[in-house]
C-alpha atoms as a PDB file:
ATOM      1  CA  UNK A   1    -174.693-109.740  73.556  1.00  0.00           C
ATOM      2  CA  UNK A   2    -173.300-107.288  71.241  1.00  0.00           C
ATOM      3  CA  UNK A   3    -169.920-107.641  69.207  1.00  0.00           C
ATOM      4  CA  UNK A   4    -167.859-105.592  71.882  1.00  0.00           C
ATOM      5  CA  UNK A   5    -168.753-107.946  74.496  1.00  0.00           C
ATOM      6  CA  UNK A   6    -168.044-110.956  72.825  1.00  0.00           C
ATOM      7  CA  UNK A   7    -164.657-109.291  71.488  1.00  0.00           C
ATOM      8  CA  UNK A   8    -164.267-108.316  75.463  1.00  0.00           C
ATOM      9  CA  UNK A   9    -165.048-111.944  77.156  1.00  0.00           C
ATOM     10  CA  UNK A  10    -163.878-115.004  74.779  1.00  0.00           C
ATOM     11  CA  UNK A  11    -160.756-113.451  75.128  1.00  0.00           C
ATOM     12  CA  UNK A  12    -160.747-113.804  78.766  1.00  0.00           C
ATOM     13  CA  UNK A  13    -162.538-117.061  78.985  1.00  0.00           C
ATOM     14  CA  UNK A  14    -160.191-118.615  76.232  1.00  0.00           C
ATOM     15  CA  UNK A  15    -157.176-117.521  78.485  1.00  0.00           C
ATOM     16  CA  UNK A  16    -158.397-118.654  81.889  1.00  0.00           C
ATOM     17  CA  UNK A  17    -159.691-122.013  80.302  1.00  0.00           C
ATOM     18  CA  UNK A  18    -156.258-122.781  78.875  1.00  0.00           C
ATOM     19  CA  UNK A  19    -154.503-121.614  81.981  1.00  0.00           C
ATOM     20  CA  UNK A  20    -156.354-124.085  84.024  1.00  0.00           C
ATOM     21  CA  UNK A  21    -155.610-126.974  81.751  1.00  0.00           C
ATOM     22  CA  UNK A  22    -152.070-125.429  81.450  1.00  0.00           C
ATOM     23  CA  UNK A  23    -151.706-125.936  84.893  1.00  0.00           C
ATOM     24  CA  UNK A  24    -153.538-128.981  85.833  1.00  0.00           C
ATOM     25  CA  UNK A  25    -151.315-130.589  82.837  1.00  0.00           C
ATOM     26  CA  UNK A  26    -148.183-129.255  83.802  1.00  0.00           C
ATOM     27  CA  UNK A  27    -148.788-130.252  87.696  1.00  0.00           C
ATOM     28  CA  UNK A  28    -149.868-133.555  86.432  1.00  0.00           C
ATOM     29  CA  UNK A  29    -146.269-134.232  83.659  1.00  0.00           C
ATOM     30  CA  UNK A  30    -144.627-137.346  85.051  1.00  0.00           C
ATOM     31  CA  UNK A  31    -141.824-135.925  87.416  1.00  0.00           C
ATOM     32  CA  UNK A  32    -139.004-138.979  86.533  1.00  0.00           C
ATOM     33  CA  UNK A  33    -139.729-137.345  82.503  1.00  0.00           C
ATOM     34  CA  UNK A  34    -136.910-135.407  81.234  1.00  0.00           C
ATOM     35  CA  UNK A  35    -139.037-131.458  81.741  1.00  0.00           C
ATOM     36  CA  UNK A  36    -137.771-130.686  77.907  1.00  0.00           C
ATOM     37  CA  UNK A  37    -138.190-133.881  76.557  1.00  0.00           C
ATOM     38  CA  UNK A  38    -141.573-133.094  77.780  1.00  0.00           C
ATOM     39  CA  UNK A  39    -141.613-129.789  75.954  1.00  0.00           C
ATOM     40  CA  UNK A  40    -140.533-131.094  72.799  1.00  0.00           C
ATOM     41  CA  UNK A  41    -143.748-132.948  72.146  1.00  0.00           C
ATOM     42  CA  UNK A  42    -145.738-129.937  73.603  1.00  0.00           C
ATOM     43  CA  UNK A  43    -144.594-127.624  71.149  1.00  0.00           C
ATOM     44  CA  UNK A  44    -144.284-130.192  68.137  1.00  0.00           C
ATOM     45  CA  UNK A  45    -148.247-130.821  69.216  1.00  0.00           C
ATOM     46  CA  UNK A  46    -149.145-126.756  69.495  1.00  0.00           C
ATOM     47  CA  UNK A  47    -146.710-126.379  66.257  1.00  0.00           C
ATOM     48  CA  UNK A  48    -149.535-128.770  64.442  1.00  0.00           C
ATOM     49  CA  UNK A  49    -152.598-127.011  66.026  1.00  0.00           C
ATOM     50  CA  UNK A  50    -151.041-123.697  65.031  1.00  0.00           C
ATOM     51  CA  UNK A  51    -150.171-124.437  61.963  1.00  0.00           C
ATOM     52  CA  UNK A  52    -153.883-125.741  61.172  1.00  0.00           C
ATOM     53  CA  UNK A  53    -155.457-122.869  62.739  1.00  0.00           C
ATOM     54  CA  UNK A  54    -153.258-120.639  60.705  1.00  0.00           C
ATOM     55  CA  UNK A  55    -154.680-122.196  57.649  1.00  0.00           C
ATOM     56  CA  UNK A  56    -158.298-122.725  58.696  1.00  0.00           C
ATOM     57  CA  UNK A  57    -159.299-119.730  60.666  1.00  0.00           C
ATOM     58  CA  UNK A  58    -156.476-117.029  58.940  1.00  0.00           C
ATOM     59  CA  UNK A  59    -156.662-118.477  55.342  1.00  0.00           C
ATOM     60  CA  UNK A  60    -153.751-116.654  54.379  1.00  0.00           C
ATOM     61  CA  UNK A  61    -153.253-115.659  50.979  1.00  0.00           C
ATOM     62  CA  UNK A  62    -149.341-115.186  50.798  1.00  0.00           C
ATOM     63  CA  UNK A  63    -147.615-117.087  53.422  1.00  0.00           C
ATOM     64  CA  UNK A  64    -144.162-115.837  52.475  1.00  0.00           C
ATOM     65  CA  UNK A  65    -145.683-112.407  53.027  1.00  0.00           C
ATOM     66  CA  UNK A  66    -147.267-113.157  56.538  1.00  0.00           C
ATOM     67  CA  UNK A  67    -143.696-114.461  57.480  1.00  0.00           C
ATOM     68  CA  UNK A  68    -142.043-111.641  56.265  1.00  0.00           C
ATOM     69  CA  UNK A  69    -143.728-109.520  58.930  1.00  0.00           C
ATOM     70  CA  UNK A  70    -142.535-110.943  61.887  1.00  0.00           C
ATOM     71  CA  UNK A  71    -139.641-109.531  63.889  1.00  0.00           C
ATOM     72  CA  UNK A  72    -137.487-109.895  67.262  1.00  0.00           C
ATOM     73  CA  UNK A  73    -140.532-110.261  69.348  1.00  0.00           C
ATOM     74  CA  UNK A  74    -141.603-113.975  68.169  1.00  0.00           C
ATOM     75  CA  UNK A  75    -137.722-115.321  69.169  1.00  0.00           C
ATOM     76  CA  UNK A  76    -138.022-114.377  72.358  1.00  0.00           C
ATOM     77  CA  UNK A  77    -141.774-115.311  72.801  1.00  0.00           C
ATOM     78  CA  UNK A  78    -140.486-118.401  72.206  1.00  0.00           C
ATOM     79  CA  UNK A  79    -137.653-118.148  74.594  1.00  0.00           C
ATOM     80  CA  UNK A  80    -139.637-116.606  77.066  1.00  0.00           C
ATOM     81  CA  UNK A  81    -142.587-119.783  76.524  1.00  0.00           C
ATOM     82  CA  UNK A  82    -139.851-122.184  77.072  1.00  0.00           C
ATOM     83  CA  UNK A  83    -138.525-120.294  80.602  1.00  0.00           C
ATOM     84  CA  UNK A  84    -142.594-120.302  81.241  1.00  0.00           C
ATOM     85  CA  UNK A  85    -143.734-123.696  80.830  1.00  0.00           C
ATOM     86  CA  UNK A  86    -139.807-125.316  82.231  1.00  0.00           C
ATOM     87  CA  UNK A  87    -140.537-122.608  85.320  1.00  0.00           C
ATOM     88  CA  UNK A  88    -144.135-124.420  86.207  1.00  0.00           C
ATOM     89  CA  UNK A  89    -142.618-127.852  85.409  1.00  0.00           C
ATOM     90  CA  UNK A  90    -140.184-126.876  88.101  1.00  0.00           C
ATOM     91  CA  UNK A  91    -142.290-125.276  90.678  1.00  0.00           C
ATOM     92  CA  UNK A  92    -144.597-127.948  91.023  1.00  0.00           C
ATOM     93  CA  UNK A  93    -141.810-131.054  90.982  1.00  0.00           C
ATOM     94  CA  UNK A  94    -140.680-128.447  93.954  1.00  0.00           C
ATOM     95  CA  UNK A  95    -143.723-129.385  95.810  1.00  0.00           C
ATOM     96  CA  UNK A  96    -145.900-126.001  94.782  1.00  0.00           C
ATOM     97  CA  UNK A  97    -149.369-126.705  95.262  1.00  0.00           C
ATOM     98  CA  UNK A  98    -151.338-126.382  91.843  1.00  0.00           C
ATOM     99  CA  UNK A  99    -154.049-124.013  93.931  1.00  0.00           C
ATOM    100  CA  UNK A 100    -151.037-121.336  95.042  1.00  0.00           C
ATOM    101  CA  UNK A 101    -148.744-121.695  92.185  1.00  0.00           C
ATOM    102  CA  UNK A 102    -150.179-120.359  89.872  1.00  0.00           C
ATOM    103  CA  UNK A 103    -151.924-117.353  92.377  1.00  0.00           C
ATOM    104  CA  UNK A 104    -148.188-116.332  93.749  1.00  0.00           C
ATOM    105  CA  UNK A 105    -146.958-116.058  89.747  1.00  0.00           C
ATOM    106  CA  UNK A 106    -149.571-113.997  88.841  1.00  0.00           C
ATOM    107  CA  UNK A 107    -149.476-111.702  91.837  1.00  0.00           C
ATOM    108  CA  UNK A 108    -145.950-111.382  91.199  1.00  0.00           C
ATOM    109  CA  UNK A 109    -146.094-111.240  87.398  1.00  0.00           C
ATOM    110  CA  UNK A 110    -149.182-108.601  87.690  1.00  0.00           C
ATOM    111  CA  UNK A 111    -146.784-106.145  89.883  1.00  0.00           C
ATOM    112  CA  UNK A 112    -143.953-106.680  88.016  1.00  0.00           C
ATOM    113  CA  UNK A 113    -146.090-105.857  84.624  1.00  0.00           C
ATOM    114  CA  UNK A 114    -146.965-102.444  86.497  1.00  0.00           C
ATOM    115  CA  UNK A 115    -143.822-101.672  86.843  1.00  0.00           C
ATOM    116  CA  UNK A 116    -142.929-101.753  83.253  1.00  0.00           C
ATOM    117  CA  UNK A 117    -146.031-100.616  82.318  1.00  0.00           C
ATOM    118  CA  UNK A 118    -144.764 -97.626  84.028  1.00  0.00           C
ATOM    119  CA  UNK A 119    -141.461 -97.579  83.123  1.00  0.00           C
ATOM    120  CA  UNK A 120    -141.371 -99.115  79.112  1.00  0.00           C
ATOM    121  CA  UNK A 121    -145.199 -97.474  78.077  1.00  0.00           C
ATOM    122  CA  UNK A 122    -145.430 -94.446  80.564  1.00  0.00           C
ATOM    123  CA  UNK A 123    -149.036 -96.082  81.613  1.00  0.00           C
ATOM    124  CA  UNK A 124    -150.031 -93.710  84.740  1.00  0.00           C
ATOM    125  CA  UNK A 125    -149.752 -95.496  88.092  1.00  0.00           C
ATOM    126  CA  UNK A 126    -152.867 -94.542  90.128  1.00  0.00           C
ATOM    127  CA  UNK A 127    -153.467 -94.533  93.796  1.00  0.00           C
ATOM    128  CA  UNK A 128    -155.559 -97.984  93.695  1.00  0.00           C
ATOM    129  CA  UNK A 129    -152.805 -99.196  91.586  1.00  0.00           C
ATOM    130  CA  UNK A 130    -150.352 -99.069  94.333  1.00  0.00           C
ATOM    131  CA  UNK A 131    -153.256 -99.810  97.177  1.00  0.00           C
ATOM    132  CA  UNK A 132    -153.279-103.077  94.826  1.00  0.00           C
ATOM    133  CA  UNK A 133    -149.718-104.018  95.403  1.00  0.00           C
ATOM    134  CA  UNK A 134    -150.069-103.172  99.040  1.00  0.00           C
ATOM    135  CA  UNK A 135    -152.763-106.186  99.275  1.00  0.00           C
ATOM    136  CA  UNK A 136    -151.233-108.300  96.619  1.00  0.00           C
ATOM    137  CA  UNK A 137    -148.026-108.323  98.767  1.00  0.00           C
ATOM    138  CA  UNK A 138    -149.792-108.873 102.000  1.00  0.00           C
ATOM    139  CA  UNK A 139    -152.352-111.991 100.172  1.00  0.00           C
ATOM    140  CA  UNK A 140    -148.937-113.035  98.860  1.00  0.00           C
ATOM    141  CA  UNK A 141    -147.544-113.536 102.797  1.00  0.00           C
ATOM    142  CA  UNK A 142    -151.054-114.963 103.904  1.00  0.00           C
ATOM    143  CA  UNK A 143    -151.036-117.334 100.847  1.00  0.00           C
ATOM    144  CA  UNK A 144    -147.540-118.622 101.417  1.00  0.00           C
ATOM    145  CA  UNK A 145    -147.594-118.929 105.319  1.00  0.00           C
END
């Protein structure tokens, strides 16, 4: 397998491996726990693990110049990680069930993204495109009914 490929899939794999654990941990966080309380030592623990990767895998050689490129899109990351992870916390202490969860959020999240994809990056919306919402919307009524 050639560079490209590899550049193409542990991307992919990395995200749908750590959205299944995502999941299966955040359906699985105590429901009488405080849901921030239980965010605080999630991000103190990825705060730790980032900060180690930072130094192991980046090996940075001017911190203060690696922090000086960030800008308004890492605060609200963060603010939009914390509506995230309280918004799964919530859906499954609602009674969601961990295997349509997760498929009715990304449904919904993968329409909504063409949508601004249209609108924010002028990305072309194609014929399948909107075929694609057509079925997305009508697996989303078969999944919920």
């Amino acid at each position: 397998m050639d560079n490209t490929a590899i550049s193409l899939i542990f991307p992919m794999v990395l995200v749908v491996l750590a959205n299944t654990m995502y999941n299966i941990c955040t359906k699985s966080t105590p429901g009488d726990v405080d849901p921030f309380v239980t965010l605080i030592f999630t991000y103190v623990t990825a705060t730790i693990v980032t900060i180690i990767l930072f130094f192991v895998i980046s090996r940075p050689e001017n911190v203060a110049f690696e922090i000086s490129k960030i800008n308004w899109t890492s605060i609200v990351l963060g603010i939009s990680i914390v509506g995230l992870e309280t918004g799964y916390i919530l859906i499954y202490r609602a009674g969601w069930k961990v295997s349509n969860a997760s498929v009715v959020a990304n449904i919904c999240l993968a329409c909504t993204l063409l949508i601004v994809g249209f609108v924010a990056y002028k990305e072309n919306i194609s014929l399948k495109q909107v075929l694609g919402i057509v079925i997305c919307i009508v697996g989303l009524i078969l999944v919920t009914k």
